[in-house]
C-alpha atoms as a PDB file:
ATOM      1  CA  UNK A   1     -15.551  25.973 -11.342  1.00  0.00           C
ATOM      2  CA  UNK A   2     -18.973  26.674 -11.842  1.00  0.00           C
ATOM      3  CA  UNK A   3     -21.073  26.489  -7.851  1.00  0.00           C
ATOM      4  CA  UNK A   4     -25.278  25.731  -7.364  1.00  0.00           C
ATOM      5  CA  UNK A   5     -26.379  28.801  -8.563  1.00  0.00           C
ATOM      6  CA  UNK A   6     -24.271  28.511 -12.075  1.00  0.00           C
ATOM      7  CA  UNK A   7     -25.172  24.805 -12.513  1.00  0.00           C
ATOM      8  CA  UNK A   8     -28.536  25.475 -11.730  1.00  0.00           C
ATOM      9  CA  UNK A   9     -28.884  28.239 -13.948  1.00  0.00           C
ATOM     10  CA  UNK A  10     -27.924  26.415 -16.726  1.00  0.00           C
ATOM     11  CA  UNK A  11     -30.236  23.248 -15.784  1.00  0.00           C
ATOM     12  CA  UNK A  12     -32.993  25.803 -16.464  1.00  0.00           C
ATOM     13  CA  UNK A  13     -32.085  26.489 -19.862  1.00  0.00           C
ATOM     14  CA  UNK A  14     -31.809  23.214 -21.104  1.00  0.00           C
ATOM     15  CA  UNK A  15     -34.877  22.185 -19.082  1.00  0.00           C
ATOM     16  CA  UNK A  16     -36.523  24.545 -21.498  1.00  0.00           C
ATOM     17  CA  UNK A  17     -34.969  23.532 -24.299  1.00  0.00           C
ATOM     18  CA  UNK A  18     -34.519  20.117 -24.918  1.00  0.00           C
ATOM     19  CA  UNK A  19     -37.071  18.342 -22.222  1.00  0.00           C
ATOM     20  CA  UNK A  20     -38.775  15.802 -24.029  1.00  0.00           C
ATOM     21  CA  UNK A  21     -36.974  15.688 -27.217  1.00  0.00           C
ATOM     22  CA  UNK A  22     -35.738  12.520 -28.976  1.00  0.00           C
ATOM     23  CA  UNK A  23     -32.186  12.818 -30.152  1.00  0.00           C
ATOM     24  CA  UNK A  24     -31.305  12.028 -33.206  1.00  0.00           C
ATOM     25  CA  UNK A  25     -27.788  12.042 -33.892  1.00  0.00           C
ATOM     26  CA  UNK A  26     -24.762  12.674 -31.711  1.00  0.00           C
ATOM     27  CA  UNK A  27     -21.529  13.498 -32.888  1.00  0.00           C
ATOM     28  CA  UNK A  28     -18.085  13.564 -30.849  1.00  0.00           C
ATOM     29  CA  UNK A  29     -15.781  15.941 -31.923  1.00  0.00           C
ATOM     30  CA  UNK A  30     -12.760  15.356 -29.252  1.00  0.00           C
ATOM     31  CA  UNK A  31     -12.202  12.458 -27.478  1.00  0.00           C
ATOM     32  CA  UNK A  32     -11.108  14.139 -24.075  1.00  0.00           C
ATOM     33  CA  UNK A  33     -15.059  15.318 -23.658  1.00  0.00           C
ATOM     34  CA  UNK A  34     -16.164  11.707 -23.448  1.00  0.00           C
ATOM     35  CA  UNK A  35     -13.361  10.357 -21.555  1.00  0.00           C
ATOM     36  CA  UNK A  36     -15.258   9.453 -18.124  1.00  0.00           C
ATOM     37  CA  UNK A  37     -17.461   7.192 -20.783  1.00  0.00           C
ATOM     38  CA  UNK A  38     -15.276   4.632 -20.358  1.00  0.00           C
ATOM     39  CA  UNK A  39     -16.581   2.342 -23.187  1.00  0.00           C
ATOM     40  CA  UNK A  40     -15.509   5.835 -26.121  1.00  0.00           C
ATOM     41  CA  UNK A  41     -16.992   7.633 -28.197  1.00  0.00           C
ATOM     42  CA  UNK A  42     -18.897   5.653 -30.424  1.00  0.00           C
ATOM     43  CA  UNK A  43     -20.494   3.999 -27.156  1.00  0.00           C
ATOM     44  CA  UNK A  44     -21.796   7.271 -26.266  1.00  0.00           C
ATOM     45  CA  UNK A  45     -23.409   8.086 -29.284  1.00  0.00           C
ATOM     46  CA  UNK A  46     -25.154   4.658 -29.497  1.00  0.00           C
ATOM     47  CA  UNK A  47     -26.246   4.744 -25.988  1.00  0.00           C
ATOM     48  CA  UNK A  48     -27.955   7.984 -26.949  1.00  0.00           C
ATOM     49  CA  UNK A  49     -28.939   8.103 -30.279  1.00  0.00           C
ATOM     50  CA  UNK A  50     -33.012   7.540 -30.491  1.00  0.00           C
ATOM     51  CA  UNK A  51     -33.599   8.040 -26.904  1.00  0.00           C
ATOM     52  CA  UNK A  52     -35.418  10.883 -25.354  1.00  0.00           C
ATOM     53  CA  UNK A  53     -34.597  13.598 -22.461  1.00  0.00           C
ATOM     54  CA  UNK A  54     -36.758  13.759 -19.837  1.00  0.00           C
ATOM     55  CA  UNK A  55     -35.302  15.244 -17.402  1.00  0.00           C
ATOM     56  CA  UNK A  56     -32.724  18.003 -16.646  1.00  0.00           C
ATOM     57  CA  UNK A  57     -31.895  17.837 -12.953  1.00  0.00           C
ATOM     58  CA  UNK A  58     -29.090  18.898 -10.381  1.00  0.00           C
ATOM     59  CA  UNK A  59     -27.595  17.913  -7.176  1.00  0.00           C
ATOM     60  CA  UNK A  60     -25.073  20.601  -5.858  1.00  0.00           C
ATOM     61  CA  UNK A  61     -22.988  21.387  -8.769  1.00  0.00           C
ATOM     62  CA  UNK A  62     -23.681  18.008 -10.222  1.00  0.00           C
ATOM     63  CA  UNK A  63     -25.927  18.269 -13.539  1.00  0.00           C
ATOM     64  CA  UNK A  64     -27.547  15.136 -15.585  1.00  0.00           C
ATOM     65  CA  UNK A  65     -30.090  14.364 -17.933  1.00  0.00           C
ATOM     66  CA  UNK A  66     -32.092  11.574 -17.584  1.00  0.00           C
ATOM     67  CA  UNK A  67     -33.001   9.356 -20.238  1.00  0.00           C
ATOM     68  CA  UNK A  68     -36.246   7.202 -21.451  1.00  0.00           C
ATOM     69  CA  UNK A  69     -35.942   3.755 -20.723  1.00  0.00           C
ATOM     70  CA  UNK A  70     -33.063   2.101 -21.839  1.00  0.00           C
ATOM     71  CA  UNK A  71     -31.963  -1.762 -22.226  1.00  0.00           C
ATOM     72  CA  UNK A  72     -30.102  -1.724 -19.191  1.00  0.00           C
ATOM     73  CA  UNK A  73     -32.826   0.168 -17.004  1.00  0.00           C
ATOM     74  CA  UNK A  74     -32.914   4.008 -16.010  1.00  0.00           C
ATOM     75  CA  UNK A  75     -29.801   6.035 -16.707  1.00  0.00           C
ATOM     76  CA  UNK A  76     -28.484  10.015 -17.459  1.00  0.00           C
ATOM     77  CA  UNK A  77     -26.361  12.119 -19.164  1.00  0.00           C
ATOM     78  CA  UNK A  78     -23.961  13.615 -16.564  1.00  0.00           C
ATOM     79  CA  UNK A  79     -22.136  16.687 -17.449  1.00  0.00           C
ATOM     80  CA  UNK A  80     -19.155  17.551 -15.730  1.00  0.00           C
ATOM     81  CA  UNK A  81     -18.749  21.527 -16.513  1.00  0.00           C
ATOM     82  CA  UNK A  82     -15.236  21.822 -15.297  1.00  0.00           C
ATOM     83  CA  UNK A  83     -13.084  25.425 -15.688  1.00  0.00           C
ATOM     84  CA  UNK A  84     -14.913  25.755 -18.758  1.00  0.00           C
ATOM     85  CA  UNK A  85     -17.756  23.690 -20.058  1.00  0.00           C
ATOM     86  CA  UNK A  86     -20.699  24.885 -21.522  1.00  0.00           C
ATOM     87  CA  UNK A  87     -23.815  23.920 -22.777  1.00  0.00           C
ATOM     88  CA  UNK A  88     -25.483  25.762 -25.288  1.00  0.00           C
ATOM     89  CA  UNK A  89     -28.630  25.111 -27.147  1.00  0.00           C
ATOM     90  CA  UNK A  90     -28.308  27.436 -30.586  1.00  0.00           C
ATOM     91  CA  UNK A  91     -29.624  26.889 -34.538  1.00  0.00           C
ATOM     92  CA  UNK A  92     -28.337  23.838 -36.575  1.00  0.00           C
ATOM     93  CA  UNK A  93     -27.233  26.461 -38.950  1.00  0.00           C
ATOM     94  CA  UNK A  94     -25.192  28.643 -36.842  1.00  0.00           C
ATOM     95  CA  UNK A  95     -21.398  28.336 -37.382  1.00  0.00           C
ATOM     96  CA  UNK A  96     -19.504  25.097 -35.241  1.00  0.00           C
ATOM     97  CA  UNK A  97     -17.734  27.111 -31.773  1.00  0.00           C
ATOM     98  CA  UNK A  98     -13.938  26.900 -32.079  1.00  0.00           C
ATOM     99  CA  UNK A  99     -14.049  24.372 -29.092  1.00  0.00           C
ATOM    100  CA  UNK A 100     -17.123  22.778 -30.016  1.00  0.00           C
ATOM    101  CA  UNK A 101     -16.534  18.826 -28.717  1.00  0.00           C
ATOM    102  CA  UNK A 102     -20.316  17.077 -28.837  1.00  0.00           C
ATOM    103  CA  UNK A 103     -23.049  17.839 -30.811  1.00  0.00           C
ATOM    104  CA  UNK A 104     -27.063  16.645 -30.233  1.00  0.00           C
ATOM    105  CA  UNK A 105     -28.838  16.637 -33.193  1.00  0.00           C
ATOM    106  CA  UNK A 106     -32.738  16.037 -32.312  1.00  0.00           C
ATOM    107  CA  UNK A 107     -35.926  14.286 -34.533  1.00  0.00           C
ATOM    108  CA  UNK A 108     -37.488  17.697 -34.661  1.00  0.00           C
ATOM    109  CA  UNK A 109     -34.862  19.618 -36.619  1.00  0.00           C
ATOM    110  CA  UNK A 110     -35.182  22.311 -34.221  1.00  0.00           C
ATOM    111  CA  UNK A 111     -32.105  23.569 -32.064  1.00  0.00           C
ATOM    112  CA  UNK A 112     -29.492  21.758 -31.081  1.00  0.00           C
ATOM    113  CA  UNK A 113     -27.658  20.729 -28.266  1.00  0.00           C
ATOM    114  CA  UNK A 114     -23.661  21.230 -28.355  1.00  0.00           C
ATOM    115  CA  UNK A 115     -21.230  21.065 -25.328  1.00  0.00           C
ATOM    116  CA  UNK A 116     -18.400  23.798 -25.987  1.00  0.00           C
ATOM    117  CA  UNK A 117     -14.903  23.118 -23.662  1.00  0.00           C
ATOM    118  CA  UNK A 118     -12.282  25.308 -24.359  1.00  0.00           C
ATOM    119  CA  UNK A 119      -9.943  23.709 -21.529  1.00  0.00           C
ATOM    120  CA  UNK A 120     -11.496  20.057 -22.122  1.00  0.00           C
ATOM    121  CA  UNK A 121     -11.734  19.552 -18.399  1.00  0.00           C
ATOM    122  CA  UNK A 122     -15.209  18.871 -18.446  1.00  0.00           C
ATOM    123  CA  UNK A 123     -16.958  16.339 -20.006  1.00  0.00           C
ATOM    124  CA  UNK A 124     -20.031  14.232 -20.545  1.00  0.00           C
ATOM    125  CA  UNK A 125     -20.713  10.477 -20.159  1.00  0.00           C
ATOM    126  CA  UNK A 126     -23.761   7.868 -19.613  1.00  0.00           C
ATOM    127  CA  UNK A 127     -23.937   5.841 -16.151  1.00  0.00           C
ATOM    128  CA  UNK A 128     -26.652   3.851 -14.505  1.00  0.00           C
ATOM    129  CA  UNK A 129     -29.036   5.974 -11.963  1.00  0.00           C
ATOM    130  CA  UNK A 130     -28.775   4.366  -8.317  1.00  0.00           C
ATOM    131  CA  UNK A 131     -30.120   5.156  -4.965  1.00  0.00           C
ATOM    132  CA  UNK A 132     -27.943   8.489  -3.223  1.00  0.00           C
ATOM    133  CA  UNK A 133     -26.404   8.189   0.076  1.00  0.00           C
ATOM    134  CA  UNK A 134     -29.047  11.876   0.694  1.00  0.00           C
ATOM    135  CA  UNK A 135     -32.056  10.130  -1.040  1.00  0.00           C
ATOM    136  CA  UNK A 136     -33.636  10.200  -4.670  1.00  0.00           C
ATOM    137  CA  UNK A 137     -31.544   8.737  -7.198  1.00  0.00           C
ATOM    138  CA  UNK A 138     -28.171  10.092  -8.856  1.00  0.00           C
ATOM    139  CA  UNK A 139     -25.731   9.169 -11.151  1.00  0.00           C
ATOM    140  CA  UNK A 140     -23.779   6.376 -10.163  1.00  0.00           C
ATOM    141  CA  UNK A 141     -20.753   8.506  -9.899  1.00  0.00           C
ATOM    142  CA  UNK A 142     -21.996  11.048  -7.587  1.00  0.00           C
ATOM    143  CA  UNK A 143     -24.419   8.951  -5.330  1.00  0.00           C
ATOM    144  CA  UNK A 144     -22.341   9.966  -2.400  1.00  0.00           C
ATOM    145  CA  UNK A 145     -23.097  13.865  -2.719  1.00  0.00           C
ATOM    146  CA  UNK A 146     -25.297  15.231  -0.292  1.00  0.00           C
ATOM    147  CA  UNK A 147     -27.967  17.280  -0.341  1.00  0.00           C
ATOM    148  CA  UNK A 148     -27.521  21.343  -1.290  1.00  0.00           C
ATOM    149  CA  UNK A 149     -29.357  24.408   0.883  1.00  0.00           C
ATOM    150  CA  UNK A 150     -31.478  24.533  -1.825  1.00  0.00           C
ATOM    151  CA  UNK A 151     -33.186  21.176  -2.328  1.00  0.00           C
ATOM    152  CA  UNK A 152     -36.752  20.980  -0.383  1.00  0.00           C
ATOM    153  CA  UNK A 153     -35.511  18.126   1.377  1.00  0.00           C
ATOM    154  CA  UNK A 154     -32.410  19.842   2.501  1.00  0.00           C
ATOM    155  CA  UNK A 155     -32.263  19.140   6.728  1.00  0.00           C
ATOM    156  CA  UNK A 156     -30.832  22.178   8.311  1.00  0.00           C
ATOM    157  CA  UNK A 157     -29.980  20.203  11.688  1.00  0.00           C
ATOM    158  CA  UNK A 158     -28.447  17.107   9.783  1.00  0.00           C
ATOM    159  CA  UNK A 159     -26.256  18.996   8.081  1.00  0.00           C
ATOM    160  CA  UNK A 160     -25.301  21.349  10.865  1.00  0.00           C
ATOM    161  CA  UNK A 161     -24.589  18.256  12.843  1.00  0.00           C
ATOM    162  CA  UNK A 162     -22.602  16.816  10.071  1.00  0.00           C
ATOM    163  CA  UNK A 163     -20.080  19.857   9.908  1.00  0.00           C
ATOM    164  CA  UNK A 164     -19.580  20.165  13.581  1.00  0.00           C
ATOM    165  CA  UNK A 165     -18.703  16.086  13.587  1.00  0.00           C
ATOM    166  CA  UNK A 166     -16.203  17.019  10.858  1.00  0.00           C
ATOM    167  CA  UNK A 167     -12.983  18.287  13.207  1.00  0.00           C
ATOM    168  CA  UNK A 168     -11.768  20.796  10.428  1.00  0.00           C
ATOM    169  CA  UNK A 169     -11.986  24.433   9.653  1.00  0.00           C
ATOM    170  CA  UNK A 170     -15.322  25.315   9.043  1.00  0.00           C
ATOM    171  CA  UNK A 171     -14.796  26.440   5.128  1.00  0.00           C
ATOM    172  CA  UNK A 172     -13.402  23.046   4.373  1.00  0.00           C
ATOM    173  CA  UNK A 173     -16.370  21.364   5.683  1.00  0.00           C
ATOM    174  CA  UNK A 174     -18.876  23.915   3.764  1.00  0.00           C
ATOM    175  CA  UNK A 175     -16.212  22.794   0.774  1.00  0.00           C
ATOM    176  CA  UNK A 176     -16.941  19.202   1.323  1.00  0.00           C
ATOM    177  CA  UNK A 177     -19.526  18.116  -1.186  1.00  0.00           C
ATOM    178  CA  UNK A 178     -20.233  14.636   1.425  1.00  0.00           C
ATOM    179  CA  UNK A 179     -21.479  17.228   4.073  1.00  0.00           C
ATOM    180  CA  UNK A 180     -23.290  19.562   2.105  1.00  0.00           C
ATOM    181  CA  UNK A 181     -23.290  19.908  -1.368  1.00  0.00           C
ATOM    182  CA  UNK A 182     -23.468  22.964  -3.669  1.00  0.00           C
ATOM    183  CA  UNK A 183     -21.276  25.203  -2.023  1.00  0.00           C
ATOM    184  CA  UNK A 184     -17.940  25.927  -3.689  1.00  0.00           C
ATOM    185  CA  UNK A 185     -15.033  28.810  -2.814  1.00  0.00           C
ATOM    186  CA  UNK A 186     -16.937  32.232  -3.560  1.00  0.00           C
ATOM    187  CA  UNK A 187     -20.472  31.581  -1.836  1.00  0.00           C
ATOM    188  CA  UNK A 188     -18.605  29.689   0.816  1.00  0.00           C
ATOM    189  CA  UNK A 189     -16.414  33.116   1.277  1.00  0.00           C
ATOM    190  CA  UNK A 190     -19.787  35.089   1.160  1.00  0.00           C
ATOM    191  CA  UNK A 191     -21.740  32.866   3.538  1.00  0.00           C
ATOM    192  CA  UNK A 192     -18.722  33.354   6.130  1.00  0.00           C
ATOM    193  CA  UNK A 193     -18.890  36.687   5.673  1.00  0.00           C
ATOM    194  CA  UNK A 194     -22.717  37.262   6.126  1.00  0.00           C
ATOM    195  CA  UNK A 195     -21.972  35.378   9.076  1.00  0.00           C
ATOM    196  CA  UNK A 196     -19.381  36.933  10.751  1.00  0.00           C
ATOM    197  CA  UNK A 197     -17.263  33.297  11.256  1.00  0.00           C
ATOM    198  CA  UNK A 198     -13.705  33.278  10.178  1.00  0.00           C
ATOM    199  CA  UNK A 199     -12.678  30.400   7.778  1.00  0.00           C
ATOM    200  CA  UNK A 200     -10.335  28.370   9.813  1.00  0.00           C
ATOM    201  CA  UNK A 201     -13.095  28.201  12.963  1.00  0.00           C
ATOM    202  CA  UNK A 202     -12.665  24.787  14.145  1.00  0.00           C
ATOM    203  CA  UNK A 203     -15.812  23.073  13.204  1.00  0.00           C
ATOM    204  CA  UNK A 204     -15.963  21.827  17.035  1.00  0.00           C
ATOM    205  CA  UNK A 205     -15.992  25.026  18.402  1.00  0.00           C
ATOM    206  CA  UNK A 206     -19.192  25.465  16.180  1.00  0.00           C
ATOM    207  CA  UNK A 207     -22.091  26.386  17.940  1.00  0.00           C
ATOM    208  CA  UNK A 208     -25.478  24.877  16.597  1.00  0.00           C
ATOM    209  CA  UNK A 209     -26.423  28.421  16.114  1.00  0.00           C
ATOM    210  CA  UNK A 210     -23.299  29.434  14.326  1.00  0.00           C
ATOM    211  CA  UNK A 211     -23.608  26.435  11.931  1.00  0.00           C
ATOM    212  CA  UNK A 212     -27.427  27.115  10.757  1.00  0.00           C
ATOM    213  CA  UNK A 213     -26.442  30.652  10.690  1.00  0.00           C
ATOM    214  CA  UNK A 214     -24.029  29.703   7.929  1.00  0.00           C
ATOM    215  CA  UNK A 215     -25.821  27.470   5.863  1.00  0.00           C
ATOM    216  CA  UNK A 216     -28.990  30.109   6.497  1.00  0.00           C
ATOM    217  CA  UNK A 217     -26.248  32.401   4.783  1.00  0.00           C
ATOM    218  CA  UNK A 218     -24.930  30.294   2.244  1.00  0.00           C
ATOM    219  CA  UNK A 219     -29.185  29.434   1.419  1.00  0.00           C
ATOM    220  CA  UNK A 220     -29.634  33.504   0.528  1.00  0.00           C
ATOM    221  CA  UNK A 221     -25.968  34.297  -1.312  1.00  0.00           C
ATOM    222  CA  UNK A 222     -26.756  31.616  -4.014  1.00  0.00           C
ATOM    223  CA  UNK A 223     -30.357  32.816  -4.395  1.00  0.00           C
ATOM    224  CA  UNK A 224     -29.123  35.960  -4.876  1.00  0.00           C
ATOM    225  CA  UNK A 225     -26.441  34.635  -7.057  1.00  0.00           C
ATOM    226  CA  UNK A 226     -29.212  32.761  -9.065  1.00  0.00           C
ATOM    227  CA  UNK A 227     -31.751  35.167  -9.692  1.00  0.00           C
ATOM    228  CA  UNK A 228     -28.663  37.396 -11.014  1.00  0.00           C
ATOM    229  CA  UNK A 229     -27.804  34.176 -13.780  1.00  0.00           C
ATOM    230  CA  UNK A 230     -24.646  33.034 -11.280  1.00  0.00           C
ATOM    231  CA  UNK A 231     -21.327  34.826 -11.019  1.00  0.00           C
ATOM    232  CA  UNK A 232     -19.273  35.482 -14.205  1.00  0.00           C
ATOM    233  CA  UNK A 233     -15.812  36.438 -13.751  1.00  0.00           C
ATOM    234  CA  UNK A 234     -15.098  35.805 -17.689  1.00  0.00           C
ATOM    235  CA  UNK A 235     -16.684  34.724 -20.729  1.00  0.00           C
ATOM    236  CA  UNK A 236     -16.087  30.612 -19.983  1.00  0.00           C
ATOM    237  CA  UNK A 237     -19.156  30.661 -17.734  1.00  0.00           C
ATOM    238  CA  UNK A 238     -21.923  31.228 -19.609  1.00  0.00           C
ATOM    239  CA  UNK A 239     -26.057  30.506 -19.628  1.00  0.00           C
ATOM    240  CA  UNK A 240     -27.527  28.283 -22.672  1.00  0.00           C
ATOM    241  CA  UNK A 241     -27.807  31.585 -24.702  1.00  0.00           C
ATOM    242  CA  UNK A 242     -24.859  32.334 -24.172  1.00  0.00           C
ATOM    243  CA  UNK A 243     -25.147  34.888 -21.691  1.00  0.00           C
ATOM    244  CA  UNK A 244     -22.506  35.498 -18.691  1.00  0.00           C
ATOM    245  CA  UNK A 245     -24.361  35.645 -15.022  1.00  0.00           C
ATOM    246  CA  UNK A 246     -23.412  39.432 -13.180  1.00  0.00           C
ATOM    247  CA  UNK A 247     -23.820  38.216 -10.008  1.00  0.00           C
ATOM    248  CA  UNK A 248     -20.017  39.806  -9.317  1.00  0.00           C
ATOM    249  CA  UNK A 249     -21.228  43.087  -8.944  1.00  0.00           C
ATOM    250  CA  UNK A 250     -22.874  41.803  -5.842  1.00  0.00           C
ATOM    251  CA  UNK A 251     -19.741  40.092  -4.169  1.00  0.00           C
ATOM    252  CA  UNK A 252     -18.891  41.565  -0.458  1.00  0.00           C
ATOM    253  CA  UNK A 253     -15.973  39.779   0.180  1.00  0.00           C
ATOM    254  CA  UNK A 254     -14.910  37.076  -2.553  1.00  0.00           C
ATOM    255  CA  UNK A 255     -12.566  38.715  -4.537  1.00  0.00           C
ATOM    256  CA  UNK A 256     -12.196  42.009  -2.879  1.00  0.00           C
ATOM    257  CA  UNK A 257      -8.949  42.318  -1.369  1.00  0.00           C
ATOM    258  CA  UNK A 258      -7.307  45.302  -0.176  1.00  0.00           C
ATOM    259  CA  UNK A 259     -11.167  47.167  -0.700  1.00  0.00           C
ATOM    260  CA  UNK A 260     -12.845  48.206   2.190  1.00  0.00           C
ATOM    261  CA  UNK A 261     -15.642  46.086   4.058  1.00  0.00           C
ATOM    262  CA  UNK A 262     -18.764  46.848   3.025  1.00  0.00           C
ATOM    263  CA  UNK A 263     -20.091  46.397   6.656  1.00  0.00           C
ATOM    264  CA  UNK A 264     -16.737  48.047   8.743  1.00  0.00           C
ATOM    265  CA  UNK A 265     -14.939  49.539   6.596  1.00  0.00           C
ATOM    266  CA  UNK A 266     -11.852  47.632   7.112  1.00  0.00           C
ATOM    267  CA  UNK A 267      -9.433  46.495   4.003  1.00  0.00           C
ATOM    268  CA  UNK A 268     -10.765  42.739   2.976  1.00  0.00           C
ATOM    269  CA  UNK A 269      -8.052  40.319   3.140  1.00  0.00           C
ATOM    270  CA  UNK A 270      -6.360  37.838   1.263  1.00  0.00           C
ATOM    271  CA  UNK A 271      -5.497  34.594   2.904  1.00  0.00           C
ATOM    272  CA  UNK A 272      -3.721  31.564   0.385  1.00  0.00           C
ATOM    273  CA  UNK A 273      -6.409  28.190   1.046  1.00  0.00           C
ATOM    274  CA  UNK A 274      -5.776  25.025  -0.959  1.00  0.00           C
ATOM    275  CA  UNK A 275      -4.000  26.168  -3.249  1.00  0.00           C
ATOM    276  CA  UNK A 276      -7.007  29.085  -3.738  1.00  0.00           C
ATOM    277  CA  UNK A 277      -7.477  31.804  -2.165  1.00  0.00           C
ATOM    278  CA  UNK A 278      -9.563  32.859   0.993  1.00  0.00           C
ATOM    279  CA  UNK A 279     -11.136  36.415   1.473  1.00  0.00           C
ATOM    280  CA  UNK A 280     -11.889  37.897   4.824  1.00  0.00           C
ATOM    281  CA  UNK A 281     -12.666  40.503   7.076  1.00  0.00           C
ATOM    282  CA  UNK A 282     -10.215  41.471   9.928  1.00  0.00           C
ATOM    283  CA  UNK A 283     -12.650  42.777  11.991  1.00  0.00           C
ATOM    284  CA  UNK A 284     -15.970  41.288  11.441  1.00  0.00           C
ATOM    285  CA  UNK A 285     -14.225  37.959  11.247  1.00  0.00           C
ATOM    286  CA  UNK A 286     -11.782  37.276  13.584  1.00  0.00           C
ATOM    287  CA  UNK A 287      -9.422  34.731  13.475  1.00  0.00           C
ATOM    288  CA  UNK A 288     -10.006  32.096  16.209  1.00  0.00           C
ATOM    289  CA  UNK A 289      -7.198  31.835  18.768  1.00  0.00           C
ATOM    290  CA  UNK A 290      -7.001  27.815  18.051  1.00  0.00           C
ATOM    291  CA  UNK A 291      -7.578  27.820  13.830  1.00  0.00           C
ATOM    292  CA  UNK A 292      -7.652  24.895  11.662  1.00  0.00           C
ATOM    293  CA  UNK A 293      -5.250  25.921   8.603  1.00  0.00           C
END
């Protein structure tokens, strides 16, 4: 799944393309891609139809767009990417994407808005805006997220306090969007690396110093990450132009099994994690003599 530095690239794009724009028309093409609107299709494209976007914002790997005021008071558009959603802002008159399953139309006959899902994991779907367990105001789906690295009200010590509370290995807890948000399997592979902490370190055993060394990690991998357009290890994630992110060619550890550390020399390894895969170095991290699994 797409982490921050995907999502956020993406948010970008549309926050130059469709801020401020009154939509005129939305059409459902597969009733999977609406299927967190619980109320259907048609609801969707009422709820929608004639209102304008004013916002494209992002919590983590959580994207919405807000709306102008509706009848029921604020709300968003939340868009739930999933293995393979996309959002793409192209010409009215270029040909419909095989797995094309909403389409924005908008007043000003300019581009338009279409959400492409090959796997129809993803989805979009209209819910209330309420105050977040981290502060501001999310979806009403994903008010319990937490703050990313990222956001400039982000508190280092909080979180770092938060993950050592946790009793877990320490990449679960950087996995655990309710402790810190944003950070998914490859940057939370990365971070460990640039730190030098194994996975399964007991979050416990975490020294204050350890843990903002992490997140301190974690902070410069997805800047990296973002100001090379994310990581793309296919065509599935791609920008609103269509483009794939090359952030890859930059990846230390996260997929590099067998190669030799960048920083040692020794052979990354390859360790199964729920039900995904964690990536390692013997030497530089060692395994703690106590792990959580």
């Amino acid at each position: 799944m797409p982490e921050l530095p995907e999502v956020e690239v993406v948010r970008r794009g549309l926050a130059d393309h469709v801020l401020d724009r009154k939509i005129a028309a939305v059409t459902v093409a597969h009733p999977r891609a609406v299927r967190r609107h619980v109320a259907g299709g048609d609801d969707f494209a009422a709820r929608l139809t004639g209102r304008a976007i004013t916002g494209a914002r992002r919590r983590g790997k959580y994207l919405w767009l807000d709306l102008d005021g509706g009848a029921d008071g604020d709300d968003a558009v939340l868009a739930h990417l999933g293995m393979s959603g996309q959002m793409l802002v192209t010409a009215d008159d270029r040909p419909d994407e095989k797995h094309l399953r909403i389409r924005f139309r908008f007043a000003d006959g300019g581009t338009e808005l279409r959400f492409v899902d090959q796997r129809t994991f993803g989805g979009l779907s209209v819910h209330p805006l309420v105050p977040a367990a981290g502060g501001g105001l999310l979806p009403e789906p994903i008010a319990h997220i937490a703050r990313d690295p990222m956001d400039p009200a982000f508190d280092l010590d909080e979180a770092v306090a938060a993950i050592r509370r946790r009793r877990t290995g320490l990449k679960r807890a950087l996995l655990d969007q309710t402790v810190v948000s944003g950070i998914g399997n490859i940057y939370a592979d990365e971070a460990l690396w640039r730190a030098r902490l194994h996975w399964a370190r007991p979050t416990e055993a975490l020294t204050r110093k350890q843990g903002r060394e992490v997140l301190t990690a974690a902070t410069e991998v997805m800047a990296a990450a973002l100001a090379a357009g994310g990581t793309s290890f296919d065509a599935l994630y791609v920008n609103v132009n269509g483009a794939s992110g090359y952030f890859d060619r930059s990846l230390d550890v996260y997929g590099q099994a067998d190669r030799a550390c960048r920083r040692c020399g020794t052979p990354i390894r390859r360790d199964p994690f729920m039900n995904r895969s964690s990536f390692s170095c013997p030497r530089c991290q060692p395994r703690p003599r106590h792990p959580h699994a």
